[in-house]
Protein backbone atom coordinates (compact mmCIF):
# COMPACT_ATOMS: atom_id res chain seq x y z
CA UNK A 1 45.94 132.88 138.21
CA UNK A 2 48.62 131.61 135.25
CA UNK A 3 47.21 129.50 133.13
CA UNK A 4 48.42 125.43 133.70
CA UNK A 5 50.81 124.25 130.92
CA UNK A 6 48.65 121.11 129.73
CA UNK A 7 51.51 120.84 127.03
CA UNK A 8 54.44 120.81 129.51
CA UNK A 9 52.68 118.68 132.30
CA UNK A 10 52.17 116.17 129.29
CA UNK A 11 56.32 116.26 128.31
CA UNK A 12 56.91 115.88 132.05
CA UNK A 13 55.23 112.47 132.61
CA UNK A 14 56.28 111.31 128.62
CA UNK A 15 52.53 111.19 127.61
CA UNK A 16 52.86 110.75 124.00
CA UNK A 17 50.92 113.88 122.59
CA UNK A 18 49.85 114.00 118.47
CA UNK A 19 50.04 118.13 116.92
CA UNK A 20 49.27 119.58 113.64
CA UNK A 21 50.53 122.40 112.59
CA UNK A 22 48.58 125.35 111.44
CA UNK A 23 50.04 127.81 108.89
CA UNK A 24 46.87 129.52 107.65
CA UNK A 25 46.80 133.12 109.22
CA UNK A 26 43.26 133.67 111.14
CA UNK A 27 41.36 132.05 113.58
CA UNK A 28 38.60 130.19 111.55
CA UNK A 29 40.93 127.54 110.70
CA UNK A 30 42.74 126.55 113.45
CA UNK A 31 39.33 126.25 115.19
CA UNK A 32 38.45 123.81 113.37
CA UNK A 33 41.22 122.11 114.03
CA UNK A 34 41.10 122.41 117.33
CA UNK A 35 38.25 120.44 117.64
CA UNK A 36 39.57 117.45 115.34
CA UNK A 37 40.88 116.04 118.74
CA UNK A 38 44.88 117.07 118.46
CA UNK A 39 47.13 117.90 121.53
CA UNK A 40 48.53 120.68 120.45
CA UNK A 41 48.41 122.51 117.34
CA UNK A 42 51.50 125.04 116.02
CA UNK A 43 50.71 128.38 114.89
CA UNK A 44 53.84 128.74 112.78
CA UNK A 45 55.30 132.52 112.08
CA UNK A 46 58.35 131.49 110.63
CA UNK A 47 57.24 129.86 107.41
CA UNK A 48 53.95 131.39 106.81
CA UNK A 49 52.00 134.79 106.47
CA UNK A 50 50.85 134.12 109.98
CA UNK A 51 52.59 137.34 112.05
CA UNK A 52 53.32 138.49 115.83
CA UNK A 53 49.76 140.08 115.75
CA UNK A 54 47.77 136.87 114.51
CA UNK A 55 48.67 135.40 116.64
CA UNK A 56 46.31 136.70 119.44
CA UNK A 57 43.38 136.01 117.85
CA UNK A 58 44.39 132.24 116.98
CA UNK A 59 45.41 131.59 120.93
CA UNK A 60 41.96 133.20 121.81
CA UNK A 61 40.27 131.12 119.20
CA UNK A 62 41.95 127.78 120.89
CA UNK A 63 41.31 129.16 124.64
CA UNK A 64 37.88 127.64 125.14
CA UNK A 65 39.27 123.92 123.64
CA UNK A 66 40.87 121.16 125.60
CA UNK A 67 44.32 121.81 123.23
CA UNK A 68 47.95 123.19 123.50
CA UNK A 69 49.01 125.89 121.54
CA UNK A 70 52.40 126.20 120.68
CA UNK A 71 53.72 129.21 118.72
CA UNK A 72 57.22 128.87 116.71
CA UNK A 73 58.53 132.40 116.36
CA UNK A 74 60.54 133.32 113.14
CA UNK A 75 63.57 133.08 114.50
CA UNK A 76 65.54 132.59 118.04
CA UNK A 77 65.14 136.19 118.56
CA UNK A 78 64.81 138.09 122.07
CA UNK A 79 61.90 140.89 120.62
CA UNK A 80 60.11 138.07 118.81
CA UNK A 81 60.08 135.58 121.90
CA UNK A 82 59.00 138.71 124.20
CA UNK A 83 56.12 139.98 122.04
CA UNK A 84 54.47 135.89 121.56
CA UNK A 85 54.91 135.88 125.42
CA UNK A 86 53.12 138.96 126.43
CA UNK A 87 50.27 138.13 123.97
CA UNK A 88 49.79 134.83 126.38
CA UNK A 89 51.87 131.72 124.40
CA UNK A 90 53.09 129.81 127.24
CA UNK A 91 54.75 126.88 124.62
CA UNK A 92 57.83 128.12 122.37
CA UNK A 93 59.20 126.30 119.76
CA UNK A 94 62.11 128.23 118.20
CA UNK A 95 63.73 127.24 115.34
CA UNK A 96 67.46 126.21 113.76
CA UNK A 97 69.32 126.41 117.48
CA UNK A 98 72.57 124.74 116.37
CA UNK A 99 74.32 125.13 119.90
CA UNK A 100 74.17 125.12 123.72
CA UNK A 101 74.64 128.93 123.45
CA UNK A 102 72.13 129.69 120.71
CA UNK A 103 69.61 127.54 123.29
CA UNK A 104 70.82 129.62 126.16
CA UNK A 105 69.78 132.76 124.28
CA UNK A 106 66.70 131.33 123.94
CA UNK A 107 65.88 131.06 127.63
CA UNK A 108 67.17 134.12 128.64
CA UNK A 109 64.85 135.91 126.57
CA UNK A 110 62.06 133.81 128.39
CA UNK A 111 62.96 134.54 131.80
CA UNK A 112 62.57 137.87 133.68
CA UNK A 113 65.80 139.27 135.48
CA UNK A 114 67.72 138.45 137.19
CA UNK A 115 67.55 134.93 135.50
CA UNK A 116 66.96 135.89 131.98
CA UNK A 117 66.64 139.32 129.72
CA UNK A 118 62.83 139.48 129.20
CA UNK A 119 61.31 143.08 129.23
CA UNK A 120 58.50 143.89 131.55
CA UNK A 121 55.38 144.98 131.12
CA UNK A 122 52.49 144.68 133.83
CA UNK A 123 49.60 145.22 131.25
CA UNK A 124 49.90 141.91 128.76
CA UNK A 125 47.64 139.63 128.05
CA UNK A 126 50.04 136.77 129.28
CA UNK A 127 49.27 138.44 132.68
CA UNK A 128 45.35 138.98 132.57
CA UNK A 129 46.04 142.50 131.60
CA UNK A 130 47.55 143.26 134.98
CA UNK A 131 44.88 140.97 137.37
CA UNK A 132 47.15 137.98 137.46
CA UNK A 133 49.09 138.60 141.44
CA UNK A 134 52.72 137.76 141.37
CA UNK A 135 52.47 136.87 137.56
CA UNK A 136 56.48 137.55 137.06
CA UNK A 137 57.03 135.36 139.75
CA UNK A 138 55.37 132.73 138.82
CA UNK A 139 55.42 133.00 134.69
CA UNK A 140 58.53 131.07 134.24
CA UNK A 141 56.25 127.98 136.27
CA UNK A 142 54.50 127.68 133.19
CA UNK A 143 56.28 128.43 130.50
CA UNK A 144 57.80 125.76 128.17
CA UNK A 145 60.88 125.82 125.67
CA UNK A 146 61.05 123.19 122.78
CA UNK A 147 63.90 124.12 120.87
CA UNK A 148 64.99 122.94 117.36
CA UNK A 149 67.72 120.98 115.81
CA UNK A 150 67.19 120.30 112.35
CA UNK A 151 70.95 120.90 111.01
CA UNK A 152 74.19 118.62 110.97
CA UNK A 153 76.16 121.04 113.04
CA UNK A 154 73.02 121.19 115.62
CA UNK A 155 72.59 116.75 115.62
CA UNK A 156 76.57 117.02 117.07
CA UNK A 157 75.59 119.48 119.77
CA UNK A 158 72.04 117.56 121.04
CA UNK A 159 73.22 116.15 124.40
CA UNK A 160 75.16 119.94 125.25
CA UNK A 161 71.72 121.77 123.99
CA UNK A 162 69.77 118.91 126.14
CA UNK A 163 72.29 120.06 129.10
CA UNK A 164 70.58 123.63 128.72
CA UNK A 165 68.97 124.42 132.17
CA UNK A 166 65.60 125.71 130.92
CA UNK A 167 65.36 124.29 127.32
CA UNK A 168 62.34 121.59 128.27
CA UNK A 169 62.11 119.51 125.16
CA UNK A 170 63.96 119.24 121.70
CA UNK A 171 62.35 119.01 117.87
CA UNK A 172 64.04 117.36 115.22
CA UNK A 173 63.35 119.39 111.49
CA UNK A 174 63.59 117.08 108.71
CA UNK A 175 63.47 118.94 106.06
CA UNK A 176 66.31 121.51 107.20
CA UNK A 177 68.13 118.46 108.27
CA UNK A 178 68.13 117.08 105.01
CA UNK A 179 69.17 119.67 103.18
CA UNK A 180 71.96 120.50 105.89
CA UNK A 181 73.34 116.78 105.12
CA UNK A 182 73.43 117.59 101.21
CA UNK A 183 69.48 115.91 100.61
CA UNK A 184 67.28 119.24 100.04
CA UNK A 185 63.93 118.24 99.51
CA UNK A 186 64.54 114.59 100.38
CA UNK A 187 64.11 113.76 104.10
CA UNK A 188 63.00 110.35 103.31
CA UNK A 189 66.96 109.96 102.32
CA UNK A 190 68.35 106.76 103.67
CA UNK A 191 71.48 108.81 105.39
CA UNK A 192 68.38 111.24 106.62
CA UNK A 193 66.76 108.97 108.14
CA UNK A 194 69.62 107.09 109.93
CA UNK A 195 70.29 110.46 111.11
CA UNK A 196 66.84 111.21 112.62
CA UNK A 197 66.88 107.84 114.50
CA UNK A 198 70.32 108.63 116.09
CA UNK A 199 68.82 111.95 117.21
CA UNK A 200 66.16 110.75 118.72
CA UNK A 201 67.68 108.24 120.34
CA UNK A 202 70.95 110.87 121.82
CA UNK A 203 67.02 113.19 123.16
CA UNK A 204 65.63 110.26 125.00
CA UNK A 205 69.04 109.53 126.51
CA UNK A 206 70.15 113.11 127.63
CA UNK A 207 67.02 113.03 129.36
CA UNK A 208 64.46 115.17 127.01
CA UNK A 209 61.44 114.32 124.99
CA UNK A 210 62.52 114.01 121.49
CA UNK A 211 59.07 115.67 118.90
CA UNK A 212 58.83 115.73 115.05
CA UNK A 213 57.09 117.02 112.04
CA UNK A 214 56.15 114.16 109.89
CA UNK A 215 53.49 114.67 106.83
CA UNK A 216 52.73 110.78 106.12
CA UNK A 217 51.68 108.36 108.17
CA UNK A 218 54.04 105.69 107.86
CA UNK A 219 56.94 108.55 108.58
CA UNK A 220 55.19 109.80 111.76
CA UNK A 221 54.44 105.62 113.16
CA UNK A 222 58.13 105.05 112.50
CA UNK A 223 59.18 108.27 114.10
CA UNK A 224 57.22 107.17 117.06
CA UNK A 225 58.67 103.37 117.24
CA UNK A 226 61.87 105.13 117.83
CA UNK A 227 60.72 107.17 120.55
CA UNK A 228 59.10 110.74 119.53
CA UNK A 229 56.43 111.48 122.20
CA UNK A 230 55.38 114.40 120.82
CA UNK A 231 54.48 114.35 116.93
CA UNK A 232 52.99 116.98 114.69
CA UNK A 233 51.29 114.45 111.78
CA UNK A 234 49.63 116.81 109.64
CA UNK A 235 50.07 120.65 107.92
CA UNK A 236 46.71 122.31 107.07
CA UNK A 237 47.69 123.75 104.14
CA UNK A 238 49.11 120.54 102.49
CA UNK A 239 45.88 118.88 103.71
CA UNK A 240 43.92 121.34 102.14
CA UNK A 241 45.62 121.11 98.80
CA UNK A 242 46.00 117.70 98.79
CA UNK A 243 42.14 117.13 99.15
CA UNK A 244 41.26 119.24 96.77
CA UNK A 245 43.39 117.88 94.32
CA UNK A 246 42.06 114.81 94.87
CA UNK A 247 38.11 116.00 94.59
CA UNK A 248 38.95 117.96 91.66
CA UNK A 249 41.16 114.40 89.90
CA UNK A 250 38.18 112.02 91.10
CA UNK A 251 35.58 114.53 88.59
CA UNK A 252 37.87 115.12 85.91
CA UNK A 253 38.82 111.40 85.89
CA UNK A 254 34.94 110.44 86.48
């Protein structure tokens, strides 16, 4: 049997869902946070060492936990959004898609044919190694695309990408977005901000839940007073260093 989308059931009924995201390769860490009580937890390939291959291990590490996992390939790319599929992700979220066509790309490559371009292969993981009956039938039931807009040109497309048949959810990227609008490194920018609000705003009102990547608490509240339901509040490996910077300060200082 295909494994339920918790992740997508959750989008459907606008239960607000809180993520971290994980960009430490291997599956000792995001075990351990997968039992910190998140919704779902991103195992990011496009801005970390984590590859196509770790990714196995990580889903299997998360399998036996009451969490989503939701894998962001490197780029909107047909042979990366086939290989995550086959090795069982069931939650895409692809990065920097700046149109309605760039979004359509995206689904094709997550749909068998006639409906899409995804190759076939009976003996993936995604289909119990060849035990799940009627698996390409019934994949697309499960599968969930969250796709991102995080430049200028991609906040004046949002309700034609929302239009997308297929495209399930959309992600603001601050810190693209900010340096798209001329503010790298600054997403707490005034003009940044005013710019996140309208886009989550245009989501909710095309019709699709509107998620973020915040990495303070005050940013990820506000983000959710203006109607994110699903919010990533956290990156391990700024957690990481940021508590051990403090340890080490409170010593030295001490």
């Amino acid at each position: 049997m295909t494994r339920t989308n918790a992740f997508r059931r959750a989008l459907a009924v606008g239960r607000a869902q809180t993520g971290i995201w994980c960009t430490i390769p291997g599956p000792v860490v995001i075990e351990a946070l997968a039992v910190a009580g998140f919704d779902w937890i991103v195992i990011d390939t496009e801005h970390s060492l984590t590859d196509v291959p770790d990714t196995l291990g990580m889903m299997q590490a998360l399998a036996a936990h009451p969490v989503s996992a939701v894998v962001r390939p490197a780029a909107n790319d047909t042979v990366l959004i086939k290989r995550l599929l086959d090795l069982g992700a069931q939650t895409l979220l692809v990065p920097m898609v700046n149109s309605a066509e760039e979004a359509r790309a995206a689904v094709s490559a997550m749909r068998y044919a006639p409906r899409g371009v995804r190759g076939v292969s009976g003996m993936t993981r995604a289909a119990g190694y060849g035990t799940v009956d009627g698996y390409m039938a019934r994949a697309e039931d499960e599968l969930c695309l969250v796709v991102q807009v995080e430049t200028a040109a991609a906040l004046g497309a949002i309700e034609a990408i929302a239009a997308v048949d297929g495209v399930h959810a959309l992600f603001v990227g601050p810190a693209d977005l900010a340096a798209s609008m001329g503010h790298p490194g600054d997403p707490a920018h005034p003009e940044v901000q005013a710019a996140i609000e309208d886009a989550v705003r245009r989501i909710v009102a095309a019709g699709r839940p509107a998620g973020i990547l915040a990495t303070d608490d005050a940013a990820a509240r506000r983000y959710i007073g203006w109607g994110t339901t699903f919010t990533a509040v956290g990156v391990d490996l700024a957690l990481l260093a940021g508590a051990a910077r403090d340890l080490a300060r409170r010593f030295r200082d001490g």
